[in-house]
PDB file of N, CA and C in Angstrom:
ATOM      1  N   UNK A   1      87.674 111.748 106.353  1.00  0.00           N
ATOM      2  CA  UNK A   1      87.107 111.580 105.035  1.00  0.00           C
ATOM      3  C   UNK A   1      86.603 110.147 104.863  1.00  0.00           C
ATOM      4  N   UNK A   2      85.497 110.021 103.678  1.00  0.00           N
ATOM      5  CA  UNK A   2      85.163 108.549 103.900  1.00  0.00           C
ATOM      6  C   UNK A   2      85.802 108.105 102.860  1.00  0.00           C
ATOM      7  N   UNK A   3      86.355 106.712 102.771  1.00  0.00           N
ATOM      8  CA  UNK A   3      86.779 105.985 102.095  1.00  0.00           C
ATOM      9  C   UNK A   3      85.784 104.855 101.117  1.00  0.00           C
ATOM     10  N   UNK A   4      86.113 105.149  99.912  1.00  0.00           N
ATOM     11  CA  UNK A   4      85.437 104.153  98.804  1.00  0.00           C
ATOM     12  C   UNK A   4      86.288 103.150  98.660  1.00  0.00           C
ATOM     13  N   UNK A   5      85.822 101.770  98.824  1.00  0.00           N
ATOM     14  CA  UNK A   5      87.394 100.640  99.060  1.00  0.00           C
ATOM     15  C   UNK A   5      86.760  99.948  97.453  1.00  0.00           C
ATOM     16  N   UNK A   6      87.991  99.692  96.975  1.00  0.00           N
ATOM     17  CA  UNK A   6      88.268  98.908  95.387  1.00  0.00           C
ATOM     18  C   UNK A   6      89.144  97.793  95.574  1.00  0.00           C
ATOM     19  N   UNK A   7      88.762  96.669  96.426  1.00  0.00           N
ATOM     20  CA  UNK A   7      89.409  95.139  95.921  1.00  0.00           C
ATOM     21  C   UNK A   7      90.863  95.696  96.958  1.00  0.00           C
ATOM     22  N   UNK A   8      91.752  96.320  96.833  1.00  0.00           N
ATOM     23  CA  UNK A   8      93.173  96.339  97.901  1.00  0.00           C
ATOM     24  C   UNK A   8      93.074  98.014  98.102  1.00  0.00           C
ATOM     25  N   UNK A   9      92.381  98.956  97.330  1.00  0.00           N
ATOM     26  CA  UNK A   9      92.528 100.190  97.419  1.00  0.00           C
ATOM     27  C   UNK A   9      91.309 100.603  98.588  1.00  0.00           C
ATOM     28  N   UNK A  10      92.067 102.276  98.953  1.00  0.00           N
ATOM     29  CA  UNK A  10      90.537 102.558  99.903  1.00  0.00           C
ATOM     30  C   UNK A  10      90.921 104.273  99.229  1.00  0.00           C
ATOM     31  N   UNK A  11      90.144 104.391  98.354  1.00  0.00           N
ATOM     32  CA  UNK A  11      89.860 105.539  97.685  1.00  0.00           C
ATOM     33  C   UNK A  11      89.322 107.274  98.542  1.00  0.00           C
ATOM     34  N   UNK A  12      89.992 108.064  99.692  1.00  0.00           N
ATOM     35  CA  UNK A  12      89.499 108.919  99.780  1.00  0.00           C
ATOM     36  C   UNK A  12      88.204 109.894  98.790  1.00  0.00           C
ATOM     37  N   UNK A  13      87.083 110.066  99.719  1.00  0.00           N
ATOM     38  CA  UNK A  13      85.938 110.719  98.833  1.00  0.00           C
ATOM     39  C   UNK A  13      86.484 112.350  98.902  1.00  0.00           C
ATOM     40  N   UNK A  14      87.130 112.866  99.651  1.00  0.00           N
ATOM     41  CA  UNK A  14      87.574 114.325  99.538  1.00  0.00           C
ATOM     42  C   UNK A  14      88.659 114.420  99.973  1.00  0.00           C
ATOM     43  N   UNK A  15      89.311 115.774 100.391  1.00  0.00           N
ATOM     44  CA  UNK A  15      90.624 115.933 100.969  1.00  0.00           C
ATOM     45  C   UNK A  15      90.382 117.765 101.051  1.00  0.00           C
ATOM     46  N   UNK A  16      91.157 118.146 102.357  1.00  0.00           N
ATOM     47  CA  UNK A  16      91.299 119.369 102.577  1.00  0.00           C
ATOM     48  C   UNK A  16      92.849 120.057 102.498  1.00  0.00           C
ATOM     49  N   UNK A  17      92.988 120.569 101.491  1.00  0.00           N
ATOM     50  CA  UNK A  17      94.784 121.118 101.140  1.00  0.00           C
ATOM     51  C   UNK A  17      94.814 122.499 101.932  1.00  0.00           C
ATOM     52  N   UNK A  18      94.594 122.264 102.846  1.00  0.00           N
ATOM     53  CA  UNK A  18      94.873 123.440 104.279  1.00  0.00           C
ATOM     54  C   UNK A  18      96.223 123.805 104.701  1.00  0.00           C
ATOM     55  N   UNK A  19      96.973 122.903 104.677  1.00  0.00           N
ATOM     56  CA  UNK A  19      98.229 123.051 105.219  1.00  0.00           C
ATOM     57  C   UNK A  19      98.181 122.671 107.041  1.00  0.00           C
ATOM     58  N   UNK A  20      96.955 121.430 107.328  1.00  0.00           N
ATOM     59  CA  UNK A  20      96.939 121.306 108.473  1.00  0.00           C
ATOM     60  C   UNK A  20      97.636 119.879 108.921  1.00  0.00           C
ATOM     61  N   UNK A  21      98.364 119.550 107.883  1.00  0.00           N
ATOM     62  CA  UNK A  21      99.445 118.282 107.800  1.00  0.00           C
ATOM     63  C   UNK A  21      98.612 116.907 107.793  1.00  0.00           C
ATOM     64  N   UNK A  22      97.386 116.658 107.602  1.00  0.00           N
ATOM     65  CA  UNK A  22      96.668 115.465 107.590  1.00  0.00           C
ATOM     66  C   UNK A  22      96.274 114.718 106.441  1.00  0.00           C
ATOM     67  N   UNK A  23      95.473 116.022 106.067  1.00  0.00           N
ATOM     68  CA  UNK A  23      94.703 115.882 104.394  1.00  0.00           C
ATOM     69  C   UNK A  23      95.026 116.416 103.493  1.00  0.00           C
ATOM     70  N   UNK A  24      96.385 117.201 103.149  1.00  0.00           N
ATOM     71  CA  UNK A  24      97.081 118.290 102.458  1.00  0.00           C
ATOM     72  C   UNK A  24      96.791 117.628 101.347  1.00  0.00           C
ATOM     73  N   UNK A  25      97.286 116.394 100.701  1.00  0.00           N
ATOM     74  CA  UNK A  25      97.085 115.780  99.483  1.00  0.00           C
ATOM     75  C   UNK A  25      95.914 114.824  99.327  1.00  0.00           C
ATOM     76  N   UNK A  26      96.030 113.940  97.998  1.00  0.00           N
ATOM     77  CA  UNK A  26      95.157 113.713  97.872  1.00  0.00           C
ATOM     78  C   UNK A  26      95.849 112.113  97.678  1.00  0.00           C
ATOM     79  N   UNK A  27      96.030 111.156  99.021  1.00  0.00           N
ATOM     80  CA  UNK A  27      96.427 109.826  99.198  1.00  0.00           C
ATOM     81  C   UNK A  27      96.109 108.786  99.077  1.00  0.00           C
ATOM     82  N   UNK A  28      95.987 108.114  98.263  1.00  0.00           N
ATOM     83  CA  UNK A  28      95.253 106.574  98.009  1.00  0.00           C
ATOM     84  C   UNK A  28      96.021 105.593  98.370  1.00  0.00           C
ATOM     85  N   UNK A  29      95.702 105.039  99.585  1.00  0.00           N
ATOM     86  CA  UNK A  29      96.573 103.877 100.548  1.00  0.00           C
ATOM     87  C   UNK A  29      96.329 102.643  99.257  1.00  0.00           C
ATOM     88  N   UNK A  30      96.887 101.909  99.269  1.00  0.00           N
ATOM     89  CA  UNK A  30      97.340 100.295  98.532  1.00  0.00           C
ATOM     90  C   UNK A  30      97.663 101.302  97.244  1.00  0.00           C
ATOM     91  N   UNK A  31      97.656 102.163  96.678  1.00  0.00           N
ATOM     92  CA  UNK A  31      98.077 102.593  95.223  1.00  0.00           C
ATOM     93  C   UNK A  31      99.397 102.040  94.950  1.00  0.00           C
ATOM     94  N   UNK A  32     100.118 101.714  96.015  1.00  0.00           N
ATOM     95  CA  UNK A  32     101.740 101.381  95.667  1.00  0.00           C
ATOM     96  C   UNK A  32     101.538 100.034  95.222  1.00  0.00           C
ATOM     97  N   UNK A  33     100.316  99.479  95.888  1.00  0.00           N
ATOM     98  CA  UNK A  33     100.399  97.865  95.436  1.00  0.00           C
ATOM     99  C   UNK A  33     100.174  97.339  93.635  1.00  0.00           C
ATOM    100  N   UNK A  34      99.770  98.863  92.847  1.00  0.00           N
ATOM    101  CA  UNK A  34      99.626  98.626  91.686  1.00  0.00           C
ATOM    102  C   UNK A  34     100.922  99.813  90.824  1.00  0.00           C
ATOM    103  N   UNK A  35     102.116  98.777  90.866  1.00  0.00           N
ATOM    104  CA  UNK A  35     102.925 100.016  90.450  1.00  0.00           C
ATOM    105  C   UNK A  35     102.782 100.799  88.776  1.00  0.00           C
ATOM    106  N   UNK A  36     101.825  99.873  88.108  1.00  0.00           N
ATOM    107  CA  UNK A  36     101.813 100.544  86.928  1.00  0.00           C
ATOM    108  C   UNK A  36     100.360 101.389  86.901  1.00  0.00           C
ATOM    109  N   UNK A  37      99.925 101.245  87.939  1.00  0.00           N
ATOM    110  CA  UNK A  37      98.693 102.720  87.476  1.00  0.00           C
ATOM    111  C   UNK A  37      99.151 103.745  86.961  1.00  0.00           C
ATOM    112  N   UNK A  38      97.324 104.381  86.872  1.00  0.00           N
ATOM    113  CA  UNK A  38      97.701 105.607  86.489  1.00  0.00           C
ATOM    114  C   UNK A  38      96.144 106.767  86.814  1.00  0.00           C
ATOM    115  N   UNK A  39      96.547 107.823  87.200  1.00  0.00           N
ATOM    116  CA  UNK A  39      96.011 107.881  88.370  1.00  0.00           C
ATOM    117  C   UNK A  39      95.303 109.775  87.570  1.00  0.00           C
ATOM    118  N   UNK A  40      93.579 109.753  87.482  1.00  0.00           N
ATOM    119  CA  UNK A  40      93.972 111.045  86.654  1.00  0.00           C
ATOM    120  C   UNK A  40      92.757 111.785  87.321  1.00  0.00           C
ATOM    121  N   UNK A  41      93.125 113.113  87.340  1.00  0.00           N
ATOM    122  CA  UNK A  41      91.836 113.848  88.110  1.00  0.00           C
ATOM    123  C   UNK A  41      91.443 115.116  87.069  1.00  0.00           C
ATOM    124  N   UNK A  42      89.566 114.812  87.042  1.00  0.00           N
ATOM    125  CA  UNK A  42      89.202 115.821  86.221  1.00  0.00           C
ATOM    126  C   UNK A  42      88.571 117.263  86.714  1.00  0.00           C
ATOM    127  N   UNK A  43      88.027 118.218  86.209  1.00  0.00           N
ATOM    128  CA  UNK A  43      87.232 118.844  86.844  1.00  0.00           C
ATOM    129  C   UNK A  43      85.632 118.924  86.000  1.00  0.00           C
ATOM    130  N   UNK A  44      84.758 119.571  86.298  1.00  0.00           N
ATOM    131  CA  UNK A  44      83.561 118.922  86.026  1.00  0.00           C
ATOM    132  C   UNK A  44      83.789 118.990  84.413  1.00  0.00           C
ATOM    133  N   UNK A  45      83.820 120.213  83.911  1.00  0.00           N
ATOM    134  CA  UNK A  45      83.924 120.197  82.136  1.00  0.00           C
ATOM    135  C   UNK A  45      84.937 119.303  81.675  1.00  0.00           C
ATOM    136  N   UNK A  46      85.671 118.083  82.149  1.00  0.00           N
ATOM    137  CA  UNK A  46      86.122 117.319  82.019  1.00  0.00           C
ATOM    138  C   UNK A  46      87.686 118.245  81.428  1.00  0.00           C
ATOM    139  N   UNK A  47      88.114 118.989  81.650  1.00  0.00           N
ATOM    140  CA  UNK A  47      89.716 118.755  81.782  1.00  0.00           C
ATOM    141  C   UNK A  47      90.649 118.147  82.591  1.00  0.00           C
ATOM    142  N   UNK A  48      91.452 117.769  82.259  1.00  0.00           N
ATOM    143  CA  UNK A  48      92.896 116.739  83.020  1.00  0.00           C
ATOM    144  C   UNK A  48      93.074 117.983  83.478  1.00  0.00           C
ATOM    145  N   UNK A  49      92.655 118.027  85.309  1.00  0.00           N
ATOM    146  CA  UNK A  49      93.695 118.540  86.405  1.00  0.00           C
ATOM    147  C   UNK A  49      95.121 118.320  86.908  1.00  0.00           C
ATOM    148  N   UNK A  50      94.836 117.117  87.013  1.00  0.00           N
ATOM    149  CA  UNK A  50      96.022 116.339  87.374  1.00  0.00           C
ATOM    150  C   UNK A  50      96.189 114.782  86.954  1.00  0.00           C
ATOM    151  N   UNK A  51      97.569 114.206  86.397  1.00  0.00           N
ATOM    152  CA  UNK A  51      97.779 112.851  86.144  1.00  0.00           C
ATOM    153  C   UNK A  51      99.004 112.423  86.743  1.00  0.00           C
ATOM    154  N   UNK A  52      98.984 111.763  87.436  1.00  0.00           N
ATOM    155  CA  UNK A  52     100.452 110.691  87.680  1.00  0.00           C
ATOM    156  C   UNK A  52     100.278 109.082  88.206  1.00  0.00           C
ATOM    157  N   UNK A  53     101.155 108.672  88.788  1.00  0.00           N
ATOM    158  CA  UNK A  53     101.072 107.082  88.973  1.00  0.00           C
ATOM    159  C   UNK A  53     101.065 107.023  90.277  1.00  0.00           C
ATOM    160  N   UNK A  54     101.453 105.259  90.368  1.00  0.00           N
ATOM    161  CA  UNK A  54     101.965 104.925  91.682  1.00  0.00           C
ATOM    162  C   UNK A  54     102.698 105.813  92.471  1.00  0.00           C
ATOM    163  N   UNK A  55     103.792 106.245  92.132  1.00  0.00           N
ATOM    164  CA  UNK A  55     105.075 106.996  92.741  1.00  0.00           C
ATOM    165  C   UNK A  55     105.162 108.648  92.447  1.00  0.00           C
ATOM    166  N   UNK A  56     104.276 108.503  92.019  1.00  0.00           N
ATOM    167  CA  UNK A  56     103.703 110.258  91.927  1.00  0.00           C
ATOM    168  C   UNK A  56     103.993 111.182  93.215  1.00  0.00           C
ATOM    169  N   UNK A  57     103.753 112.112  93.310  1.00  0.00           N
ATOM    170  CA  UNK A  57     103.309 112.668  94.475  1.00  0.00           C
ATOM    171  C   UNK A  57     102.133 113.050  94.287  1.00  0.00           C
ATOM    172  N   UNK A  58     101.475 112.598  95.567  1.00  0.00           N
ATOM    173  CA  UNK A  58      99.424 112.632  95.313  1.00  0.00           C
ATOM    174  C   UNK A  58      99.235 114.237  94.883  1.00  0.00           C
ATOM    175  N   UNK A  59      97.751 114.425  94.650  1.00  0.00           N
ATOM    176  CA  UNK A  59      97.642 115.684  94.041  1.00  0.00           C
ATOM    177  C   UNK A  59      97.426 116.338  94.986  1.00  0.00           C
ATOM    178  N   UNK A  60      97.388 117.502  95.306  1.00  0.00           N
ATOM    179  CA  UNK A  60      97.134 118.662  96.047  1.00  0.00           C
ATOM    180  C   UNK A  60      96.291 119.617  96.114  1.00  0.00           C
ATOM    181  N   UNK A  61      95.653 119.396  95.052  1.00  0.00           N
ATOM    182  CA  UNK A  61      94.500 120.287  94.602  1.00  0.00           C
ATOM    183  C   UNK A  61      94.870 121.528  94.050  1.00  0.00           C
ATOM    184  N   UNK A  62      96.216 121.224  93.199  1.00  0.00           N
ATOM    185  CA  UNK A  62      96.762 122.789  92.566  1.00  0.00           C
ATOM    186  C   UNK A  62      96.436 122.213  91.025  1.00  0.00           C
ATOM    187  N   UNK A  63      96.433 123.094  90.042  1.00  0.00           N
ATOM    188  CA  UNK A  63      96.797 122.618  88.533  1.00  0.00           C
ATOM    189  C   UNK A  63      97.352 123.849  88.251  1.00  0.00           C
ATOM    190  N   UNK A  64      98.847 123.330  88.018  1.00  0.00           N
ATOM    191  CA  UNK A  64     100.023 124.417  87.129  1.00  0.00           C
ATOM    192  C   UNK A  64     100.272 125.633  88.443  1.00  0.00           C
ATOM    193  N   UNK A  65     100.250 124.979  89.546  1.00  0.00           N
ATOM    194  CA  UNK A  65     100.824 125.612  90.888  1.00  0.00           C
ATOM    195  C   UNK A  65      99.588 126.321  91.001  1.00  0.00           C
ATOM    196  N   UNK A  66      98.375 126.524  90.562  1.00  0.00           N
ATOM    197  CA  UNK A  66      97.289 127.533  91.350  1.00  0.00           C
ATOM    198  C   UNK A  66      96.434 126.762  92.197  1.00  0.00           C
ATOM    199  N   UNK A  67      95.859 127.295  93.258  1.00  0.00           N
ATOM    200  CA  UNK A  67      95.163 126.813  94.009  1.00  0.00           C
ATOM    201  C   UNK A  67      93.485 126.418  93.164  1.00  0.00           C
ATOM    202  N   UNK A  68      92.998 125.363  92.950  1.00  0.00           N
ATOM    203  CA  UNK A  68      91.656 125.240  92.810  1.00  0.00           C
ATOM    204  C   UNK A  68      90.329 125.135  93.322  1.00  0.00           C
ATOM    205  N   UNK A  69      89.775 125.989  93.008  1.00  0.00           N
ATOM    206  CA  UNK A  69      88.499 126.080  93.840  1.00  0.00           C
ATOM    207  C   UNK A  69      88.201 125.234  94.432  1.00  0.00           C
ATOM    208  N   UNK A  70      87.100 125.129  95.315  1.00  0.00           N
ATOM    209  CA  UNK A  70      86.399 123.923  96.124  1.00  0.00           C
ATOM    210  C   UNK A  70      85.504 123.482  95.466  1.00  0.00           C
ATOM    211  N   UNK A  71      85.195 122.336  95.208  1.00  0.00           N
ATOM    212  CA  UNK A  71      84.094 121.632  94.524  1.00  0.00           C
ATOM    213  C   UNK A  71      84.236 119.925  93.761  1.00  0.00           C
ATOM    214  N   UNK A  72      83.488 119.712  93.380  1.00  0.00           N
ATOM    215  CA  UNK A  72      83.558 117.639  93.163  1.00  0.00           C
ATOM    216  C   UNK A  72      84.459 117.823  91.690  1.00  0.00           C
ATOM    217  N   UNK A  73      85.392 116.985  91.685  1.00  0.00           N
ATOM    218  CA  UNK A  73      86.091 115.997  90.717  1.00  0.00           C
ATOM    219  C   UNK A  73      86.261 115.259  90.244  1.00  0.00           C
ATOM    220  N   UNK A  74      86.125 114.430  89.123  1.00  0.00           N
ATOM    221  CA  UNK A  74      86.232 113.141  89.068  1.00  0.00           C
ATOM    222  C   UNK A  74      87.709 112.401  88.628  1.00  0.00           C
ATOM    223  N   UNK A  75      87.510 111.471  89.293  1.00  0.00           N
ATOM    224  CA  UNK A  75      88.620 110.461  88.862  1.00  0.00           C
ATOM    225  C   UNK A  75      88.575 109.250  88.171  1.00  0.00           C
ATOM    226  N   UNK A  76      89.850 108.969  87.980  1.00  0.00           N
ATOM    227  CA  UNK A  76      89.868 108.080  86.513  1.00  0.00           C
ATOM    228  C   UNK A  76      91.144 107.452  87.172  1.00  0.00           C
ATOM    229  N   UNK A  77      91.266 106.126  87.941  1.00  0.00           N
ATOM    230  CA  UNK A  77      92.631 105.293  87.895  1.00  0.00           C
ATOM    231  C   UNK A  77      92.304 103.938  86.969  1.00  0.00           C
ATOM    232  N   UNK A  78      93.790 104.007  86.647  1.00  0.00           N
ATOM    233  CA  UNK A  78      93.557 102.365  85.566  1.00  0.00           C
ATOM    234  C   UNK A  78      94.798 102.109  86.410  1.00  0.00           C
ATOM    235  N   UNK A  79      94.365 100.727  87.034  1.00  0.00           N
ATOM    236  CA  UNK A  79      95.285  99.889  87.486  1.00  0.00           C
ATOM    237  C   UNK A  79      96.475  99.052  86.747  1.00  0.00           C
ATOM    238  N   UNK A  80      96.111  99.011  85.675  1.00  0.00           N
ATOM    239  CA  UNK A  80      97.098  98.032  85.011  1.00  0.00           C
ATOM    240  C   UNK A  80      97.221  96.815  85.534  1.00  0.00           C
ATOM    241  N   UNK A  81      96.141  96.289  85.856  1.00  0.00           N
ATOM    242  CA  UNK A  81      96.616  94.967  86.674  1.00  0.00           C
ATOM    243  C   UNK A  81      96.391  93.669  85.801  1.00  0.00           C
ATOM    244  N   UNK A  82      96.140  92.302  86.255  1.00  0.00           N
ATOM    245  CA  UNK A  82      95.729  91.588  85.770  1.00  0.00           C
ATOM    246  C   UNK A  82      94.524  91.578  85.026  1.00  0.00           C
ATOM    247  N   UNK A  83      93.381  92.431  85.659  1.00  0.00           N
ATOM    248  CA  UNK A  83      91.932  92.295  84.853  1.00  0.00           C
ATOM    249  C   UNK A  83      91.800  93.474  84.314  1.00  0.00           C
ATOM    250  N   UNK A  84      92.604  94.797  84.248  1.00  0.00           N
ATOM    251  CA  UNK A  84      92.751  95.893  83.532  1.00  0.00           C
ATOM    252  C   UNK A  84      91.663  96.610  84.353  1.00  0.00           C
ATOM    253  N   UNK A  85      91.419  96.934  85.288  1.00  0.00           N
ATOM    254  CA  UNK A  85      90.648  97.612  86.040  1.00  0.00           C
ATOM    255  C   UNK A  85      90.387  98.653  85.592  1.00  0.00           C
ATOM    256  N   UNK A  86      89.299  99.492  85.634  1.00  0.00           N
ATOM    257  CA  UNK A  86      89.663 101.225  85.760  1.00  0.00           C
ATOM    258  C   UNK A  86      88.303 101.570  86.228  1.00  0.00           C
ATOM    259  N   UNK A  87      88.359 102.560  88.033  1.00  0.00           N
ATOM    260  CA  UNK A  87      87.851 103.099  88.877  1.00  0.00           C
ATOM    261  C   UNK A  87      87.493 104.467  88.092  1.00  0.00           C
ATOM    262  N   UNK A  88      86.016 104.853  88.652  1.00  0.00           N
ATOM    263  CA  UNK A  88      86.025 105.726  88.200  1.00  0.00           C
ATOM    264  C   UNK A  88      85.259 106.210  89.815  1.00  0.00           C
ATOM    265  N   UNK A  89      85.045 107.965  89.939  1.00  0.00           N
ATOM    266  CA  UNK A  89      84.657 108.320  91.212  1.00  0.00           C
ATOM    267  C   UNK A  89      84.439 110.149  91.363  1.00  0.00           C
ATOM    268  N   UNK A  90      83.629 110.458  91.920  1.00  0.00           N
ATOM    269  CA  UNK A  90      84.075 111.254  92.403  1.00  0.00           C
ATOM    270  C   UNK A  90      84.716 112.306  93.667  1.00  0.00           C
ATOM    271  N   UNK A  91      85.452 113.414  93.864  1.00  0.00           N
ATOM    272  CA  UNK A  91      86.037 113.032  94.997  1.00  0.00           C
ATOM    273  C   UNK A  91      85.648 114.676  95.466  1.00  0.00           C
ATOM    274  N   UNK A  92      85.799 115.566  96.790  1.00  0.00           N
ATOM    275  CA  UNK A  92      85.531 116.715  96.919  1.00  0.00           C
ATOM    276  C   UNK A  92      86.877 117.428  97.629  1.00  0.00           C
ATOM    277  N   UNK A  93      87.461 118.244  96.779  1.00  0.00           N
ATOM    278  CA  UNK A  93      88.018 119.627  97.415  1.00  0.00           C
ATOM    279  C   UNK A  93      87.300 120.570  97.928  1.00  0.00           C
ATOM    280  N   UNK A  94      87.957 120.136  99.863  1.00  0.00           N
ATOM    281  CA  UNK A  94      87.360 121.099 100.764  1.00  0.00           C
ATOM    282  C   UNK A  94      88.389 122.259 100.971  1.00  0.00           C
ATOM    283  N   UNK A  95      87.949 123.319 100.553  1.00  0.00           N
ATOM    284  CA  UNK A  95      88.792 124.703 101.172  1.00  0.00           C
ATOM    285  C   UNK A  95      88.397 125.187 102.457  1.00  0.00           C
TER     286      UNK A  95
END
């Protein structure tokens, strides 16, 4: 997958929840380095799929345990950091 890099983050552009142990979730390497994020995924008509933080467990591409279709998402992290960051992106569930 390609990576969108943000200042310490490297933002996966998709992820495949196959169950082929690689890309199952949806992992944002340095996210631990901002422990007060917050981390939120939409789908196109803009409902909250999924929200959690640092210490979350990444998303999976389920909302309320169902599997979700394949197609682009957007995301929404606010870092909470010093300059109040907030990434915005979108990302693709491959089935």
């Amino acid at each position: 997958m390609v990576l969108t890099v943000f200042d310490k983050l490297a933002v996966p552009t998709g992820f495949t929840p196959n169950h082929e142990g690689k890309t199952d979730v949806w992992n944002i390497p340095g996210l631990a380095l901002y422990p007060k994020s917050i981390v939120r995924v939409f789908d196109r008509a803009g409902q909250l799929m999924y929200s959690g933080n640092a210490s979350s467990r990444p998303w999976d591409g389920q909302y309320k345990g169902i599997p979700l279709p394949a197609g682009t998402y957007v995301y929404m992290i606010e870092l909470k950091d010093e300059k109040n960051q907030i990434l915005k992106g979108t990302l693709t569930l491959i089935r």
